[in-house]
PDB file of N, CA and C in Angstrom:
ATOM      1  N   UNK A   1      16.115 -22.396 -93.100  1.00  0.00           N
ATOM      2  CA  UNK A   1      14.821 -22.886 -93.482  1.00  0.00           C
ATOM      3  C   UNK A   1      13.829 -21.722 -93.533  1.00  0.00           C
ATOM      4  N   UNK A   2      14.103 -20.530 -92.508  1.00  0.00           N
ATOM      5  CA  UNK A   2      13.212 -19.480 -92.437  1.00  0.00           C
ATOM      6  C   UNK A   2      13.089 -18.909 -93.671  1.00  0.00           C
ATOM      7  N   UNK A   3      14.695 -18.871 -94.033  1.00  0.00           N
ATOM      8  CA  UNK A   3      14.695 -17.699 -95.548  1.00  0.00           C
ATOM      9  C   UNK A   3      14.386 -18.434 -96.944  1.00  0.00           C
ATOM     10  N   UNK A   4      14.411 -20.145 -96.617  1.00  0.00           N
ATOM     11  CA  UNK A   4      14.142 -20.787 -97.935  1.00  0.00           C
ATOM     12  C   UNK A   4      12.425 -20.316 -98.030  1.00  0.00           C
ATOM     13  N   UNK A   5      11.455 -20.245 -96.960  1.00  0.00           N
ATOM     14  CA  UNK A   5       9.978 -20.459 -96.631  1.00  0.00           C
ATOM     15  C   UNK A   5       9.493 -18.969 -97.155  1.00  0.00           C
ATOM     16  N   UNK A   6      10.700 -17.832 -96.785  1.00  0.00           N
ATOM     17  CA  UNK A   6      10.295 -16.531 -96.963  1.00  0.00           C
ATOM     18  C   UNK A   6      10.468 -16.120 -98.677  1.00  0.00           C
ATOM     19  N   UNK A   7      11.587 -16.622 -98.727  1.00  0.00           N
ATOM     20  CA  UNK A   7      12.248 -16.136-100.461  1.00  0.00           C
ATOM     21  C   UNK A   7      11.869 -17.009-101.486  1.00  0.00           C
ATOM     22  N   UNK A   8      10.991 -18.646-100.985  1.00  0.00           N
ATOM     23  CA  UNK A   8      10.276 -19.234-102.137  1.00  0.00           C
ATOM     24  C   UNK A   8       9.176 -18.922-102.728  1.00  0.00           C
ATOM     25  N   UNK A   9       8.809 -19.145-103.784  1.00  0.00           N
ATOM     26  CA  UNK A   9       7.934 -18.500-104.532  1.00  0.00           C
ATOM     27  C   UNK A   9       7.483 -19.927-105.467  1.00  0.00           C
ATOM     28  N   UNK A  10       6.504 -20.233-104.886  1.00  0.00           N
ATOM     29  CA  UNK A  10       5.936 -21.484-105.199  1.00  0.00           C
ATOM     30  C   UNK A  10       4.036 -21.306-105.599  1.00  0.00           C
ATOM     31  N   UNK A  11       3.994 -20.030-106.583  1.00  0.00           N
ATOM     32  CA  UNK A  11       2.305 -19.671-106.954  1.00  0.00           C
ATOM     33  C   UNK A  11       2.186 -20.814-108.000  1.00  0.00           C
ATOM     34  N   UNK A  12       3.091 -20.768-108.665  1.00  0.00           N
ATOM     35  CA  UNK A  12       2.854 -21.825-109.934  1.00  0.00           C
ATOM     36  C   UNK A  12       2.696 -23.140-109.999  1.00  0.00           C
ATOM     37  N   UNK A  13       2.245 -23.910-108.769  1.00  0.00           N
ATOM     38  CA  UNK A  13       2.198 -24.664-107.975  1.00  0.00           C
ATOM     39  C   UNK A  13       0.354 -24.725-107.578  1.00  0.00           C
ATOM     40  N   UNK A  14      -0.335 -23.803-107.395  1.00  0.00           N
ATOM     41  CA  UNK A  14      -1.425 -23.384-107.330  1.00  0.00           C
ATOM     42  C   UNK A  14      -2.304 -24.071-107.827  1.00  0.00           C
ATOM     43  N   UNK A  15      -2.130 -23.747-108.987  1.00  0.00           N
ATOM     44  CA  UNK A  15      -3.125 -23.981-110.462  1.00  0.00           C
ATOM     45  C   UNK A  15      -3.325 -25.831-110.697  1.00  0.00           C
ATOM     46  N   UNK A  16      -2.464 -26.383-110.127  1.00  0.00           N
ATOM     47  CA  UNK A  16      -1.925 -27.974-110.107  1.00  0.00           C
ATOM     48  C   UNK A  16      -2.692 -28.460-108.868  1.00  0.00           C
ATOM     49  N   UNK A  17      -3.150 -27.817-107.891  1.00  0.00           N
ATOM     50  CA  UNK A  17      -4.354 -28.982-106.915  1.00  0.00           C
ATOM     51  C   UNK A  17      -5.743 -28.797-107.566  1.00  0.00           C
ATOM     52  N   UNK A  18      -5.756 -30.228-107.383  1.00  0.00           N
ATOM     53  CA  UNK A  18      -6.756 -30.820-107.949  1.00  0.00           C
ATOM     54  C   UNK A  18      -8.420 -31.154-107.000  1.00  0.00           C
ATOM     55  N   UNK A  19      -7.898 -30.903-105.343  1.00  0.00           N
ATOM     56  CA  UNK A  19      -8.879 -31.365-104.490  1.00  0.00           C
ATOM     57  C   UNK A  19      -9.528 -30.031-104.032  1.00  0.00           C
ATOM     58  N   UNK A  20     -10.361 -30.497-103.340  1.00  0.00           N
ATOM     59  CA  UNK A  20     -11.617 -29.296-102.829  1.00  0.00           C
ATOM     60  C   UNK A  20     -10.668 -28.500-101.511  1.00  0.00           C
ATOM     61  N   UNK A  21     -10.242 -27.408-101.533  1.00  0.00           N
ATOM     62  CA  UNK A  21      -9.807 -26.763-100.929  1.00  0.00           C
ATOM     63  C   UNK A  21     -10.312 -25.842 -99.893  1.00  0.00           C
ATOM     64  N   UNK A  22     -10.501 -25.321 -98.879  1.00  0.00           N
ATOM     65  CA  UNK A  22     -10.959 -24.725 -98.038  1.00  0.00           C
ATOM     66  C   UNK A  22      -9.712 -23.519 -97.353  1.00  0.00           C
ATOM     67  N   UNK A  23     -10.238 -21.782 -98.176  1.00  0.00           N
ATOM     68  CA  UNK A  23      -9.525 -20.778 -97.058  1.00  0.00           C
ATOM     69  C   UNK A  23     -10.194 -20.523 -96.019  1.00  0.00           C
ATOM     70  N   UNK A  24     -10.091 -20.618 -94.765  1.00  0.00           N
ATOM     71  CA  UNK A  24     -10.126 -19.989 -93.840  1.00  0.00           C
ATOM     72  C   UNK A  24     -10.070 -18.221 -93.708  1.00  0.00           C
ATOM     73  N   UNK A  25     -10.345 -17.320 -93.784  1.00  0.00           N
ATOM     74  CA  UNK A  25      -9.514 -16.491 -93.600  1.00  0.00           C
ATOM     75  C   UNK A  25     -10.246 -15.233 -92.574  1.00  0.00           C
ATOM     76  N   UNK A  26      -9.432 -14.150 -92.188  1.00  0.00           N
ATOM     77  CA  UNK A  26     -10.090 -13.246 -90.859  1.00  0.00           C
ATOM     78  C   UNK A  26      -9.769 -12.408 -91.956  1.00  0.00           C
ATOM     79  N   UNK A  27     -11.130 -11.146 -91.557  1.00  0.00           N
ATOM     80  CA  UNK A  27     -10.667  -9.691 -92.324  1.00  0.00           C
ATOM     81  C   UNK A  27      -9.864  -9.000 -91.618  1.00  0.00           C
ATOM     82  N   UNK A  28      -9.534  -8.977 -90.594  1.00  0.00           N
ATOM     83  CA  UNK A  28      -8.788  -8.131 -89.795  1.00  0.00           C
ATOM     84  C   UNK A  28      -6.947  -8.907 -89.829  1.00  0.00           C
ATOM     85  N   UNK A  29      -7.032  -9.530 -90.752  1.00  0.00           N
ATOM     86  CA  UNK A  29      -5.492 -10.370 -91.182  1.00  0.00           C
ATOM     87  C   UNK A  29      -4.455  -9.664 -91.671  1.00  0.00           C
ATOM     88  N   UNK A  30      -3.408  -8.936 -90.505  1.00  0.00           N
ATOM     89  CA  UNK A  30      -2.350  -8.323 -91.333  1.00  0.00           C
ATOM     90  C   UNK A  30      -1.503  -8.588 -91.656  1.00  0.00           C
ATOM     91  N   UNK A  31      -1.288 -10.211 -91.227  1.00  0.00           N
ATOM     92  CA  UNK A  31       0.341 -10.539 -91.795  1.00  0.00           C
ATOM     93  C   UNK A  31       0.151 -11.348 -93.237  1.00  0.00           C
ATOM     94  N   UNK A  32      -1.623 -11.857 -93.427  1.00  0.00           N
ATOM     95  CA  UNK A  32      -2.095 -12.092 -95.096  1.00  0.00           C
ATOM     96  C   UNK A  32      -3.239 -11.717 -95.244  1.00  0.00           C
ATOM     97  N   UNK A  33      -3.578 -10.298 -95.500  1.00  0.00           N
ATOM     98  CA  UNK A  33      -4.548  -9.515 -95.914  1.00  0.00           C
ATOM     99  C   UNK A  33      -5.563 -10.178 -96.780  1.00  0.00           C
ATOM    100  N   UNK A  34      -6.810  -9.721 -97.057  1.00  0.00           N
ATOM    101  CA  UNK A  34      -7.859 -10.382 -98.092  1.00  0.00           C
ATOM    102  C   UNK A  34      -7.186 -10.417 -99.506  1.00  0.00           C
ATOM    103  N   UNK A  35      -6.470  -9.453 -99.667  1.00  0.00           N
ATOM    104  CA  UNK A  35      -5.716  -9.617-101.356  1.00  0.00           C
ATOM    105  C   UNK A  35      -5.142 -10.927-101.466  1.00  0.00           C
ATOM    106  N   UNK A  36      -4.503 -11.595-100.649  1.00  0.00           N
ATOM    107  CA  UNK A  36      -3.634 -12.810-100.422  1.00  0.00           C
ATOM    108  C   UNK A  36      -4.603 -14.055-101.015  1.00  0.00           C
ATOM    109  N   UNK A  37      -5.607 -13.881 -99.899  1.00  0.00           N
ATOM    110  CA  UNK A  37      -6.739 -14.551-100.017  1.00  0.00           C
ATOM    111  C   UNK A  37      -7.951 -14.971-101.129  1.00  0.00           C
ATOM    112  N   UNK A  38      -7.686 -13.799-102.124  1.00  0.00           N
ATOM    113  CA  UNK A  38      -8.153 -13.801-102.989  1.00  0.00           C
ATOM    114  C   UNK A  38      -7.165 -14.251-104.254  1.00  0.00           C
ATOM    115  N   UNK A  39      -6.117 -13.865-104.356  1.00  0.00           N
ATOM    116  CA  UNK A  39      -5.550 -14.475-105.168  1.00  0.00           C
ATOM    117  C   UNK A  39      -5.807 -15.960-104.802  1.00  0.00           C
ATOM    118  N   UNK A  40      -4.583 -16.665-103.657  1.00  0.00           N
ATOM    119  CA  UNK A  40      -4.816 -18.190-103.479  1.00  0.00           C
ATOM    120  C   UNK A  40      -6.579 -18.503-104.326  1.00  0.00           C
ATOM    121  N   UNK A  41      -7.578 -18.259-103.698  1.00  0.00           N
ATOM    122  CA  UNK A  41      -9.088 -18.736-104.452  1.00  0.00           C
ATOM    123  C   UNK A  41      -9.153 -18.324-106.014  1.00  0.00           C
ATOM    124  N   UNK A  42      -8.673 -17.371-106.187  1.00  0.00           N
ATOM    125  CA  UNK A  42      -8.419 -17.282-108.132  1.00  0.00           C
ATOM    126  C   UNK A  42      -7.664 -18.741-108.348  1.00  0.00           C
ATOM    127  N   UNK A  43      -6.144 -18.874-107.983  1.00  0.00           N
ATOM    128  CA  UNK A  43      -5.511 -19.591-108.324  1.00  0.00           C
ATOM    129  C   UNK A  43      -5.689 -20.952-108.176  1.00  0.00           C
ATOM    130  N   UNK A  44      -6.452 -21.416-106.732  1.00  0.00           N
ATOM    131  CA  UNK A  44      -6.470 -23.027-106.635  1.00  0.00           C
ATOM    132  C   UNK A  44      -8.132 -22.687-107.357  1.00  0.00           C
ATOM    133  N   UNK A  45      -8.103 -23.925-108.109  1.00  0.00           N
ATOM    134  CA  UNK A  45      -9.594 -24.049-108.839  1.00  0.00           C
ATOM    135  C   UNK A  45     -10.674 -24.687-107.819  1.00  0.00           C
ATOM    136  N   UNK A  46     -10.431 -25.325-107.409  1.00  0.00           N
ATOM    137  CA  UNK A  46     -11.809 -26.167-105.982  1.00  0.00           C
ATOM    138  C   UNK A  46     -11.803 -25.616-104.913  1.00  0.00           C
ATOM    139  N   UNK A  47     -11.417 -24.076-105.297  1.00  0.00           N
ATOM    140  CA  UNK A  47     -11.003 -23.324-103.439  1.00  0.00           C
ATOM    141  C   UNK A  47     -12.304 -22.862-102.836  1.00  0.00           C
ATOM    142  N   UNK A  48     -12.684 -22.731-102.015  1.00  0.00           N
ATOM    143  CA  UNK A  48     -13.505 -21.973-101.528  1.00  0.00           C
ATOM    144  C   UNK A  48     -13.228 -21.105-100.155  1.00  0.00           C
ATOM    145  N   UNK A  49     -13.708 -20.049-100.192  1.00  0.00           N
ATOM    146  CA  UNK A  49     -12.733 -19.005 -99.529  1.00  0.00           C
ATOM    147  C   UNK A  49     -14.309 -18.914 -98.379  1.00  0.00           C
ATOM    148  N   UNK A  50     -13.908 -18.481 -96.881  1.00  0.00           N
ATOM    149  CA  UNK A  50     -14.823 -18.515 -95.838  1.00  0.00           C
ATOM    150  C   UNK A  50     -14.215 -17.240 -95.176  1.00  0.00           C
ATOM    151  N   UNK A  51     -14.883 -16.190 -95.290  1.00  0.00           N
ATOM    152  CA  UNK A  51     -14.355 -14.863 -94.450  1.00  0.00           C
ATOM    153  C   UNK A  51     -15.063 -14.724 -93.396  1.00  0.00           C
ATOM    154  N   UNK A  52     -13.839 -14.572 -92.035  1.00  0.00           N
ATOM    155  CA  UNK A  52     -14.470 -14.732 -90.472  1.00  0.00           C
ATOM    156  C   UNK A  52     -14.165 -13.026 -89.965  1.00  0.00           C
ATOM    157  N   UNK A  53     -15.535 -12.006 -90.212  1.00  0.00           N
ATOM    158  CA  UNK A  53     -15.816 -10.948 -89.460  1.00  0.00           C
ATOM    159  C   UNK A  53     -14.825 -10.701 -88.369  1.00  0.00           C
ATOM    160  N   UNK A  54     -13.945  -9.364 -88.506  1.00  0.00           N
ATOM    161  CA  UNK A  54     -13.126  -9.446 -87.023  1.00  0.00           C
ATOM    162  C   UNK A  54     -12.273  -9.987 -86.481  1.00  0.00           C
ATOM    163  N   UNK A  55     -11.773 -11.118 -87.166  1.00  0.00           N
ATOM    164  CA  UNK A  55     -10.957 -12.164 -86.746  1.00  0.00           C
ATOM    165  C   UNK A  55      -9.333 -11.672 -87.394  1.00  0.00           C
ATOM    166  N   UNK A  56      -8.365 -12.131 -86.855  1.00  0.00           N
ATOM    167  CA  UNK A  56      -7.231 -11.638 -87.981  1.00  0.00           C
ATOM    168  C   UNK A  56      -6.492 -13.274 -88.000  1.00  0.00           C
ATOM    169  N   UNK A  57      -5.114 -13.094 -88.086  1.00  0.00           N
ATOM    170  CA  UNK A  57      -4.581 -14.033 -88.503  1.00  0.00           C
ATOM    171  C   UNK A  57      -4.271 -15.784 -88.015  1.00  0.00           C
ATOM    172  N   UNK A  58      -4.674 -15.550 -86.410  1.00  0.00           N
ATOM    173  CA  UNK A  58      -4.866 -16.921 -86.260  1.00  0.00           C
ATOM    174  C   UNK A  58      -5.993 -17.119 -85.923  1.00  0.00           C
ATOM    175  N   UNK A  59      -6.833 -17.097 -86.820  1.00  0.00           N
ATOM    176  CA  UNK A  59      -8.784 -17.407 -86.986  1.00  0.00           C
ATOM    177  C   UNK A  59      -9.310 -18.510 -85.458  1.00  0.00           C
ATOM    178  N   UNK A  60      -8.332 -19.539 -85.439  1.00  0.00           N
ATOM    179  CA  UNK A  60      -8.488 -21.102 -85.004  1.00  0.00           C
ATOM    180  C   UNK A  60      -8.567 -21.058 -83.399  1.00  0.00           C
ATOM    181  N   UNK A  61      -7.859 -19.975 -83.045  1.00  0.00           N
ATOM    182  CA  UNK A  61      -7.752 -19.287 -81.940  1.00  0.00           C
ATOM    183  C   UNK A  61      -8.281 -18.147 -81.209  1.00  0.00           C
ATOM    184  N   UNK A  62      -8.251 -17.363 -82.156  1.00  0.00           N
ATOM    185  CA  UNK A  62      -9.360 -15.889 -82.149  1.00  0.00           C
ATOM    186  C   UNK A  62     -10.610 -16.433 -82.373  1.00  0.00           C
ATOM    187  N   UNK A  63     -11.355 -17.624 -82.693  1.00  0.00           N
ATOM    188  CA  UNK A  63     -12.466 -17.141 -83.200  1.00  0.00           C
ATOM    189  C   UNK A  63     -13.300 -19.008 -82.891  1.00  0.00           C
ATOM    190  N   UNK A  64     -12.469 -19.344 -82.542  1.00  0.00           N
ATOM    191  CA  UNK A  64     -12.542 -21.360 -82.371  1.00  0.00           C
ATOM    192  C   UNK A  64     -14.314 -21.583 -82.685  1.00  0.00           C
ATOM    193  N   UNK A  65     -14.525 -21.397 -82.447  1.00  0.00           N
ATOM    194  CA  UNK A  65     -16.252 -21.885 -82.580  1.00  0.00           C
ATOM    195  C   UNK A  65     -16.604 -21.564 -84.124  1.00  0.00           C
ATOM    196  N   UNK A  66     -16.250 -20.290 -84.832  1.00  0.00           N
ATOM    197  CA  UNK A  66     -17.031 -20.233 -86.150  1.00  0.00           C
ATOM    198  C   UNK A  66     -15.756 -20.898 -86.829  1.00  0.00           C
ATOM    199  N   UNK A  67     -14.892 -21.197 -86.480  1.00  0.00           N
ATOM    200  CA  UNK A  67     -13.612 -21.792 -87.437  1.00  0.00           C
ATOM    201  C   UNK A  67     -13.823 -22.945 -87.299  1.00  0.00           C
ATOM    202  N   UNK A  68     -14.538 -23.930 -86.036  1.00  0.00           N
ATOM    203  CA  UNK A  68     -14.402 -25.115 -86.263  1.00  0.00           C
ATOM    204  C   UNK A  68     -15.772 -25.306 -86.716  1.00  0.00           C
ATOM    205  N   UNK A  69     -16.902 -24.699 -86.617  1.00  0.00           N
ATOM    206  CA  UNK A  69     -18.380 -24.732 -87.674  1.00  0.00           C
ATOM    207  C   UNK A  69     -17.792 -24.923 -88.927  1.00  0.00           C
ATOM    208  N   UNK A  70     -16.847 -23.607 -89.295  1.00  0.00           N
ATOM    209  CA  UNK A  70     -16.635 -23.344 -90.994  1.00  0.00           C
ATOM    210  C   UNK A  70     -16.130 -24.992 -91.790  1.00  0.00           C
ATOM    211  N   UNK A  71     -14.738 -25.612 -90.594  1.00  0.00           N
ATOM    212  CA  UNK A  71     -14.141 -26.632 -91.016  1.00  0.00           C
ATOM    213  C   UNK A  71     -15.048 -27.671 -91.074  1.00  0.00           C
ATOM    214  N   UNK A  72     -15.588 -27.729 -89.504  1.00  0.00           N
ATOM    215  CA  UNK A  72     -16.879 -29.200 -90.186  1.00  0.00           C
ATOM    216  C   UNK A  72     -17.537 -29.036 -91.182  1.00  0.00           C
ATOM    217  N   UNK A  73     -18.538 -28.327 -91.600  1.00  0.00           N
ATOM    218  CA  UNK A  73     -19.094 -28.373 -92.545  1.00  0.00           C
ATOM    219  C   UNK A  73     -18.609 -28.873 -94.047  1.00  0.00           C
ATOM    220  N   UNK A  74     -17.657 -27.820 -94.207  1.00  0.00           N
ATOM    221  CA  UNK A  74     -16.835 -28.168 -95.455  1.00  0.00           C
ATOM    222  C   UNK A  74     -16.509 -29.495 -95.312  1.00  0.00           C
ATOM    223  N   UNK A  75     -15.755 -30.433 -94.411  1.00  0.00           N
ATOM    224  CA  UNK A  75     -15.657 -31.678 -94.235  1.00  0.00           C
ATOM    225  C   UNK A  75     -17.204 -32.468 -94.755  1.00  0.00           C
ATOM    226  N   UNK A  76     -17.736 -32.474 -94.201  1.00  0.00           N
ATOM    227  CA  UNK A  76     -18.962 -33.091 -94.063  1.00  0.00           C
ATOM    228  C   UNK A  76     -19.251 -33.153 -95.647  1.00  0.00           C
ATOM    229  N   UNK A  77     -19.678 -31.856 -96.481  1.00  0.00           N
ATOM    230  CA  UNK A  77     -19.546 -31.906 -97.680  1.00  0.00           C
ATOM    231  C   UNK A  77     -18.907 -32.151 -98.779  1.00  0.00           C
ATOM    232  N   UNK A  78     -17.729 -32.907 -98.258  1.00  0.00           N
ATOM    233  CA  UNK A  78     -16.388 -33.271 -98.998  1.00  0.00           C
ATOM    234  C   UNK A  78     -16.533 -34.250 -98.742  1.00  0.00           C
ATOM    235  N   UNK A  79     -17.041 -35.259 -97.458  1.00  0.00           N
ATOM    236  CA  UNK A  79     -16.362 -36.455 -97.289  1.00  0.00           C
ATOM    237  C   UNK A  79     -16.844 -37.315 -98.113  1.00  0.00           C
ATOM    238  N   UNK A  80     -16.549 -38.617 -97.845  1.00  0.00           N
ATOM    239  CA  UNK A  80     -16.966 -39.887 -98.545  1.00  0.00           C
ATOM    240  C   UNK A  80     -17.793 -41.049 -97.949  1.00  0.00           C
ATOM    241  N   UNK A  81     -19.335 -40.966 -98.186  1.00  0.00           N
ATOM    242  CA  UNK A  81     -19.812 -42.136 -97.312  1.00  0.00           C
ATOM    243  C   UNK A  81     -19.473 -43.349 -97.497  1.00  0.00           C
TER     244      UNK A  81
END
């Protein structure tokens, strides 16, 4: 399952969500750098990309307070009254 997750290549897949998307992402991210990050937001069309100062790859943990600000909000502005 590791090597199906590592050796799939599923970008073309991207372009096909249709909902409001939210990246997360840390600049200090070395196992998916800002290039990563920027592609995914080229590619999904409703993406919106949130860069967390200092933070690297597990944002949610490194950084819990501006990651769970970043997520409510976006919620809040997505949801449905």
């Amino acid at each position: 399952m590791a090597t199906a997750l590592a050796e799939g290549d599923t970008r073309d897949l991207l372009p096909r969500i249709k909902v409001p998307t939210l990246l997360i992402w840390g600049d200090a991210d070395k196992r998916s750098p800002m290039n990563i990050a920027h592609q995914l937001e080229s590619a999904i069309l409703a993406a919106k990309l949130v860069v967390l100062p200092g933070v690297g790859h597990v944002s949610n943990l490194e950084a819990p307070a501006a990651f769970n600000a970043t997520l409510r909000e976006f919620l809040l502005t997505h949801s449905e009254s």
